[in-house]
N, C-alpha and C. Protein backbone atom coordinates (compact mmCIF):
# COMPACT_ATOMS: atom_id res chain seq x y z
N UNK A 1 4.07 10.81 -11.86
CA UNK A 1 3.26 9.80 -11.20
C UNK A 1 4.20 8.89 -10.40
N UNK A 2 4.11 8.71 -8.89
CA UNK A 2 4.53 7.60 -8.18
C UNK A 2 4.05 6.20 -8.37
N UNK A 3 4.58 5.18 -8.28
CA UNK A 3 4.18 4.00 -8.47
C UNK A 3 4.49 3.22 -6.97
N UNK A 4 3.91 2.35 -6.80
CA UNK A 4 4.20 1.61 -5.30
C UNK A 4 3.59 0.09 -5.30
N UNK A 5 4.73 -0.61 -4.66
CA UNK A 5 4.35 -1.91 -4.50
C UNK A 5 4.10 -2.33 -3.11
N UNK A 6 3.03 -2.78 -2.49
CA UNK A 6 2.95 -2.92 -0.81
C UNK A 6 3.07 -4.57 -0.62
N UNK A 7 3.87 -5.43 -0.28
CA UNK A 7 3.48 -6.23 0.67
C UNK A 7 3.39 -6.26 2.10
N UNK A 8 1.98 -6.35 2.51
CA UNK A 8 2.04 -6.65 3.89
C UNK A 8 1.41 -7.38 4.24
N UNK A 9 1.88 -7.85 5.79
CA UNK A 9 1.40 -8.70 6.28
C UNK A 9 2.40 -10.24 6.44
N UNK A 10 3.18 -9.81 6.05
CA UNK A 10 4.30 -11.21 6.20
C UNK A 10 4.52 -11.98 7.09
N UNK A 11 4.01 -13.07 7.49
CA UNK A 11 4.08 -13.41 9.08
C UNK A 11 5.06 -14.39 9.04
N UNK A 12 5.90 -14.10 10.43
CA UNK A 12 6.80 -14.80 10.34
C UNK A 12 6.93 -15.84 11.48
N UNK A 13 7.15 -16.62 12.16
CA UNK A 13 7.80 -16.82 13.39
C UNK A 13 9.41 -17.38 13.36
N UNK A 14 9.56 -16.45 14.26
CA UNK A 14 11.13 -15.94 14.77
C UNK A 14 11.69 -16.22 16.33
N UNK A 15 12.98 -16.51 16.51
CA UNK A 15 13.04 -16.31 18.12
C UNK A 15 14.38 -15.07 18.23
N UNK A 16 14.10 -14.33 18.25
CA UNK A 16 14.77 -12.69 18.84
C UNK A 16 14.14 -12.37 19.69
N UNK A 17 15.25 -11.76 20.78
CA UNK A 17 14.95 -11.10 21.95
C UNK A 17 15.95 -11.28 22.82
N UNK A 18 15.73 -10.66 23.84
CA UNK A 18 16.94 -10.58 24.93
C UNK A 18 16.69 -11.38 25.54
N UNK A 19 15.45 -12.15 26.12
CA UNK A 19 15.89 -13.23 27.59
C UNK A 19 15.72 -14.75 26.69
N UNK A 20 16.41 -15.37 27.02
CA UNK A 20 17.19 -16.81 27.08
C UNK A 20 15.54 -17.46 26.24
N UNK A 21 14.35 -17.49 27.09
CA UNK A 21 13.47 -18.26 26.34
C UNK A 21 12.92 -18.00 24.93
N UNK A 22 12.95 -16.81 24.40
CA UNK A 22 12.41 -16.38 23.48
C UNK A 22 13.37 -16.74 22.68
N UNK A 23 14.51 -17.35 23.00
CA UNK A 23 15.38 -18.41 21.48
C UNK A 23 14.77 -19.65 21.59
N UNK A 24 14.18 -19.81 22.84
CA UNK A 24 13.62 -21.52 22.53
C UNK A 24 12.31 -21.47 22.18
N UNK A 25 11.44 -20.81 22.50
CA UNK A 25 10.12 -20.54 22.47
C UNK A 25 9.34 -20.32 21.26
N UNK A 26 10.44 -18.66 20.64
CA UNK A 26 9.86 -17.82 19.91
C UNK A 26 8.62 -17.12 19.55
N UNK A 27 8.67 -16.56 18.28
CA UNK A 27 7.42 -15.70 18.61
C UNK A 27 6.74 -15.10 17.02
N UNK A 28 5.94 -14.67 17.20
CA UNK A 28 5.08 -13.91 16.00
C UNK A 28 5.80 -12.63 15.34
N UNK A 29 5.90 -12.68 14.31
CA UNK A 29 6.33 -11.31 13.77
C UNK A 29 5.94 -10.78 12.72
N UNK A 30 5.78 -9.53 12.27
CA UNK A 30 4.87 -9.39 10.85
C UNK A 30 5.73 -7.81 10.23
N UNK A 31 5.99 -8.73 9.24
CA UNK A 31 6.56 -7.30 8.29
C UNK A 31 5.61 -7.02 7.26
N UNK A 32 6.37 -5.41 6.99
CA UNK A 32 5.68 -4.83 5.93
C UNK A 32 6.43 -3.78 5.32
N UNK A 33 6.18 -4.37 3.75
CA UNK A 33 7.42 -4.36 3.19
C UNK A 33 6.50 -2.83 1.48
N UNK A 34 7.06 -1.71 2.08
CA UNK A 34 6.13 -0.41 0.94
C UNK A 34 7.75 -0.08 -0.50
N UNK A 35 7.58 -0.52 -1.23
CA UNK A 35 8.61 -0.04 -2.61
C UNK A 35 7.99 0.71 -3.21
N UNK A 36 8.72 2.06 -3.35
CA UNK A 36 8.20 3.00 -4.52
C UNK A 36 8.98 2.65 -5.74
N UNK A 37 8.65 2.13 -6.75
CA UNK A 37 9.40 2.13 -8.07
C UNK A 37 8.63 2.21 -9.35
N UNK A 38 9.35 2.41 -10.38
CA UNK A 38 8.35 2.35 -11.68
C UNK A 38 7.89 0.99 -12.53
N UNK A 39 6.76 0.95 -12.27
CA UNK A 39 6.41 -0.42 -13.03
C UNK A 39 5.70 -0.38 -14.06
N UNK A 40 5.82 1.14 -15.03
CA UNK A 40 5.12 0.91 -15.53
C UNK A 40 5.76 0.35 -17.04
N UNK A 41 6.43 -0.21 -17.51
CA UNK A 41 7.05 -1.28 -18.01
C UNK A 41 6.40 -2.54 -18.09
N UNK A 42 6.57 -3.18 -16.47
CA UNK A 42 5.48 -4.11 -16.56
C UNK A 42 3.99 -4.12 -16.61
N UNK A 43 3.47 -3.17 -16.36
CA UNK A 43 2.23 -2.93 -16.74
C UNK A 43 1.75 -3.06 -18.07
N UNK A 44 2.80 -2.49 -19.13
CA UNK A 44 2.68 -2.77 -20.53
C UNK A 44 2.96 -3.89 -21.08
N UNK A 45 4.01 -4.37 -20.30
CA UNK A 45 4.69 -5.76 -21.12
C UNK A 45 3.62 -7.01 -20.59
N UNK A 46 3.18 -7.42 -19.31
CA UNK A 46 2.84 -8.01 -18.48
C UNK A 46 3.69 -9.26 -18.13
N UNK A 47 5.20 -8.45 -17.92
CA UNK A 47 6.63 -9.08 -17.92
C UNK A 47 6.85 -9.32 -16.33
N UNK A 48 6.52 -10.48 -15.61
CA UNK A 48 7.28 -10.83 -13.87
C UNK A 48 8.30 -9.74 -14.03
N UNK A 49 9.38 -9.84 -15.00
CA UNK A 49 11.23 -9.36 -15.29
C UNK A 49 10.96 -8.13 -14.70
N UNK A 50 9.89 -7.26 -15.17
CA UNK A 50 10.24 -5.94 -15.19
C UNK A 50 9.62 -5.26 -14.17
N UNK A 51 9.43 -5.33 -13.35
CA UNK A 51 8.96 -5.57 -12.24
C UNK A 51 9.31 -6.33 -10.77
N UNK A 52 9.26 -5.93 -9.30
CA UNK A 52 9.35 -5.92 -8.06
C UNK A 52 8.93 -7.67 -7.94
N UNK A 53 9.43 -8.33 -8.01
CA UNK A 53 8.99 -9.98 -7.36
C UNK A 53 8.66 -10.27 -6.42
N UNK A 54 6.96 -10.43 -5.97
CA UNK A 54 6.56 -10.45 -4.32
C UNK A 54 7.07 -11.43 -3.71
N UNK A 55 7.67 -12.35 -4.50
CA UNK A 55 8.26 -14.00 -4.16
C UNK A 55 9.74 -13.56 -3.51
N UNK A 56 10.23 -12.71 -4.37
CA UNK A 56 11.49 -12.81 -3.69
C UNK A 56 11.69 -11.76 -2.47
N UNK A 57 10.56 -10.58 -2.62
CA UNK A 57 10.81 -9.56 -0.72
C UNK A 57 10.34 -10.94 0.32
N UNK A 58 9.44 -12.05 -0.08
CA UNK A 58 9.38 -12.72 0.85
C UNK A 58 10.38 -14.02 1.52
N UNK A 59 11.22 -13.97 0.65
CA UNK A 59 12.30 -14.94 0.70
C UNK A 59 13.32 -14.08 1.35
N UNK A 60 13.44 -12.96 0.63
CA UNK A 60 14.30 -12.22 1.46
C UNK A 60 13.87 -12.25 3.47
N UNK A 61 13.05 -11.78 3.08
CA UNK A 61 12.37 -11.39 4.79
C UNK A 61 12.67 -12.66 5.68
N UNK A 62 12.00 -13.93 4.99
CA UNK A 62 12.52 -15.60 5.60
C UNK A 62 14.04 -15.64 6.13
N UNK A 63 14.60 -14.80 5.12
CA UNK A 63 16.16 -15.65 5.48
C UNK A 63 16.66 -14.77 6.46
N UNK A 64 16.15 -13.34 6.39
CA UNK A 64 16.81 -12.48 7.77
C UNK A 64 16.33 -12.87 9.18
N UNK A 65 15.45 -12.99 8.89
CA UNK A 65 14.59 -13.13 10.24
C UNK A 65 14.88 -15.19 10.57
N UNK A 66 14.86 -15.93 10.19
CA UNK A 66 16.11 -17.21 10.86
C UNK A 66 17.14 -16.50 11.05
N UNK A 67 17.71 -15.88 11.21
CA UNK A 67 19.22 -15.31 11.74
C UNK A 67 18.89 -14.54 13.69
N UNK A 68 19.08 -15.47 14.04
CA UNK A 68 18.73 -14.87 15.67
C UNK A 68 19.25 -13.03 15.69
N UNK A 69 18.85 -12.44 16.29
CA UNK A 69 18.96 -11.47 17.08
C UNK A 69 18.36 -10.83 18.41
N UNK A 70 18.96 -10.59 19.60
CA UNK A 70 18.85 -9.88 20.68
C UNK A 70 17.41 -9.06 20.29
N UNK A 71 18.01 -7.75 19.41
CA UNK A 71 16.92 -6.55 18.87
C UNK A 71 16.43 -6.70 17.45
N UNK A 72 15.04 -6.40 17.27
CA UNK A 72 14.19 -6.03 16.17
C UNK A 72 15.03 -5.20 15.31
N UNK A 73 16.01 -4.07 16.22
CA UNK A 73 16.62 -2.80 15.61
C UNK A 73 17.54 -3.72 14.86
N UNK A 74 18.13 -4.83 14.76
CA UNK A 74 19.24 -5.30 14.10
C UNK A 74 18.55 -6.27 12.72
N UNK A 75 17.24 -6.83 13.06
CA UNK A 75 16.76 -7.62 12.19
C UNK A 75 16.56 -6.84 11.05
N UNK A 76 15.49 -5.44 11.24
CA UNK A 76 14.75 -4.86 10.43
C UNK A 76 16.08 -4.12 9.70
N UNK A 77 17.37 -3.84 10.18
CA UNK A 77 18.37 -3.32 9.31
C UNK A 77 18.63 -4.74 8.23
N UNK A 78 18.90 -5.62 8.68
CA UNK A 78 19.42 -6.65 7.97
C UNK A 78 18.48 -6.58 6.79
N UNK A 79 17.22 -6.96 7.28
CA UNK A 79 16.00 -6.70 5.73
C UNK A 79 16.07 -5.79 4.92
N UNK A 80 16.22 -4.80 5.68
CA UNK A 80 16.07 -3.50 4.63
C UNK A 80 17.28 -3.28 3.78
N UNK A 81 18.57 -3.60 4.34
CA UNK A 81 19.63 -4.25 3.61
C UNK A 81 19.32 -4.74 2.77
N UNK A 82 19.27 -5.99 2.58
CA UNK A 82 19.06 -7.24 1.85
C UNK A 82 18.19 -6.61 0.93
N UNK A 83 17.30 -6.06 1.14
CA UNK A 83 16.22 -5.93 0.14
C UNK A 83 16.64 -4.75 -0.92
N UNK A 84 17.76 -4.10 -0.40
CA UNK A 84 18.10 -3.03 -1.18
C UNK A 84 19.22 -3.56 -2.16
N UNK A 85 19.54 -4.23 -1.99
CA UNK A 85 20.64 -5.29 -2.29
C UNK A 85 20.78 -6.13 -3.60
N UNK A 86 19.52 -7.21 -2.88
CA UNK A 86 18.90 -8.32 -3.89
C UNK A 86 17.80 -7.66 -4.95
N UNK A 87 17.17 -6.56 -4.71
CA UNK A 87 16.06 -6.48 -5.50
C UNK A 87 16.59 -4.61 -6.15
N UNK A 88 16.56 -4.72 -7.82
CA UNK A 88 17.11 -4.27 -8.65
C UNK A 88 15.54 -2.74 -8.72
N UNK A 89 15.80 -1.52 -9.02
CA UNK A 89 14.70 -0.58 -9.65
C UNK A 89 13.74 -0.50 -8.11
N UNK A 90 14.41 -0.43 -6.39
CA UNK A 90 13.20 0.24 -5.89
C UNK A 90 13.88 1.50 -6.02
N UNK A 91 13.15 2.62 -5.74
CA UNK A 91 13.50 4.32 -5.62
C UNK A 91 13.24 4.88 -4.42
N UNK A 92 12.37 3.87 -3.46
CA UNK A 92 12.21 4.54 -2.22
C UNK A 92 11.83 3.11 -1.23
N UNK A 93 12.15 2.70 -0.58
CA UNK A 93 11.97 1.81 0.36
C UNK A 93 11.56 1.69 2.02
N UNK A 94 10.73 1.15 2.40
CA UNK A 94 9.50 1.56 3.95
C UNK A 94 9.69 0.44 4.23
N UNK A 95 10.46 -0.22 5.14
CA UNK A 95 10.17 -1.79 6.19
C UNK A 95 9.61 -1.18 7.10
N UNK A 96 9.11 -2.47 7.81
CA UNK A 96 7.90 -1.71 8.94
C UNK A 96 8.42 -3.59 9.71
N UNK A 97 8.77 -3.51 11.09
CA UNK A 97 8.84 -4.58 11.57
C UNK A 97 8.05 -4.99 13.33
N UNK A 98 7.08 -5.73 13.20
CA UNK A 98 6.17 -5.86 14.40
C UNK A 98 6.63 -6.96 15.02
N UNK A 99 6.73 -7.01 16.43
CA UNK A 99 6.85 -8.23 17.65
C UNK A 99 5.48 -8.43 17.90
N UNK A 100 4.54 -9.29 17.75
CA UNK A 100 3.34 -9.33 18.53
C UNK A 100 3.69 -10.14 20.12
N UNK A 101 2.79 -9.93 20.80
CA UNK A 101 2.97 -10.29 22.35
C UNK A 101 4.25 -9.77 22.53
N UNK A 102 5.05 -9.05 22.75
CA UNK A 102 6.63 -9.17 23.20
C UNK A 102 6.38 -9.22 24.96
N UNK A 103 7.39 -9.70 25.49
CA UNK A 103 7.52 -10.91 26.49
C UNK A 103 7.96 -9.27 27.58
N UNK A 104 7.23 -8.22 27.86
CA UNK A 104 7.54 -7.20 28.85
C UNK A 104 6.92 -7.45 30.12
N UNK A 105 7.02 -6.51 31.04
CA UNK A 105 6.38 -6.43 32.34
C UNK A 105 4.84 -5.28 31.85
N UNK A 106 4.46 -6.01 31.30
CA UNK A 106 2.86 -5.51 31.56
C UNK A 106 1.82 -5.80 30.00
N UNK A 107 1.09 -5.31 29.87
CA UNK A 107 0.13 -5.95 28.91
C UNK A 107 0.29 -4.59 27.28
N UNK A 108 1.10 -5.24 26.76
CA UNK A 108 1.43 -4.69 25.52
C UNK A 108 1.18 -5.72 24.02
N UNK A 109 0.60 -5.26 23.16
CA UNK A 109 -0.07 -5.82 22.12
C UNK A 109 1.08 -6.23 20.82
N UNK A 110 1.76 -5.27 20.64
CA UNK A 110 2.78 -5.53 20.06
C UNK A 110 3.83 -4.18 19.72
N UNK A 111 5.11 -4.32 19.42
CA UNK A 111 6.02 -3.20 19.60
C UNK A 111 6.62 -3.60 17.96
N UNK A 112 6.93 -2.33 17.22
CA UNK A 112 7.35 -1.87 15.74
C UNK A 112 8.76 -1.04 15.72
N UNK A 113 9.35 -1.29 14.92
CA UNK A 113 10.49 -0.38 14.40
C UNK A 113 9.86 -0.12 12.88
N UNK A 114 10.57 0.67 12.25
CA UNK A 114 10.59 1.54 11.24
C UNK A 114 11.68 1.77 10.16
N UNK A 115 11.98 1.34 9.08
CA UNK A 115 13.25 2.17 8.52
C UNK A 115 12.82 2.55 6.98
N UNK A 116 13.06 3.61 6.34
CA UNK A 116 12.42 4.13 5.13
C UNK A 116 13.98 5.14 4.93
N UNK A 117 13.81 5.34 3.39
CA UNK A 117 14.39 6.48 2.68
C UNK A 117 14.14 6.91 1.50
């Protein structure tokens, strides 16, 4: 049996991007954060310990994303880092990282990167 923890929906606002205003401006961003691990420990115990802390993927996500970057491609590594890092028992890990509005030449809703293993 797989087990999985989903947070999504993390909204953030951030200023990354390549032109000059989008550090002053900034912008909308929304992660989503899929852990495969076993919880079923905490399921029995009804132990926070033994178990994925939704408090802390979201603290994590806060502190990468204040760290300026140019590209999404550099943020969503930093998270998925961090998260592999700080948080003890995942077995399979899915960031999912969205720009809403990003600041292009034409009418685009929002643009995603991806990193999983």
């Amino acid at each position: 049996m797989t087990q999985h923890i989903n947070i999504e929906g993390i909204n953030i606002y951030a200023y990354h991007g390549c032109m000059e205003e989008e550090a002053v401006i900034g912008g909308n961003y929304i992660i989503d954060v899929y852990i495969q691990t076993d919880f079923s420990e905490a399921a029995k115990t009804d132990e926070l310990l033994k178990t994925i802390d939704y408090c802390t993927v979201y603290e994590v996500c806060k502190k990468e994303m204040a760290l300026r970057s140019k590209l999404i491609e550099q943020v969503i590594e930093r998270v998925f880092n961090s998260l592999r890092s700080e948080l003890k028992g995942i077995d399979h890990l899915h960031v999912k990282l969205t720009k809403l509005r990003p600041p292009i030449n034409g009418d685009v809703d929002r643009v995603s990167v991806e990193m999983k293993d």
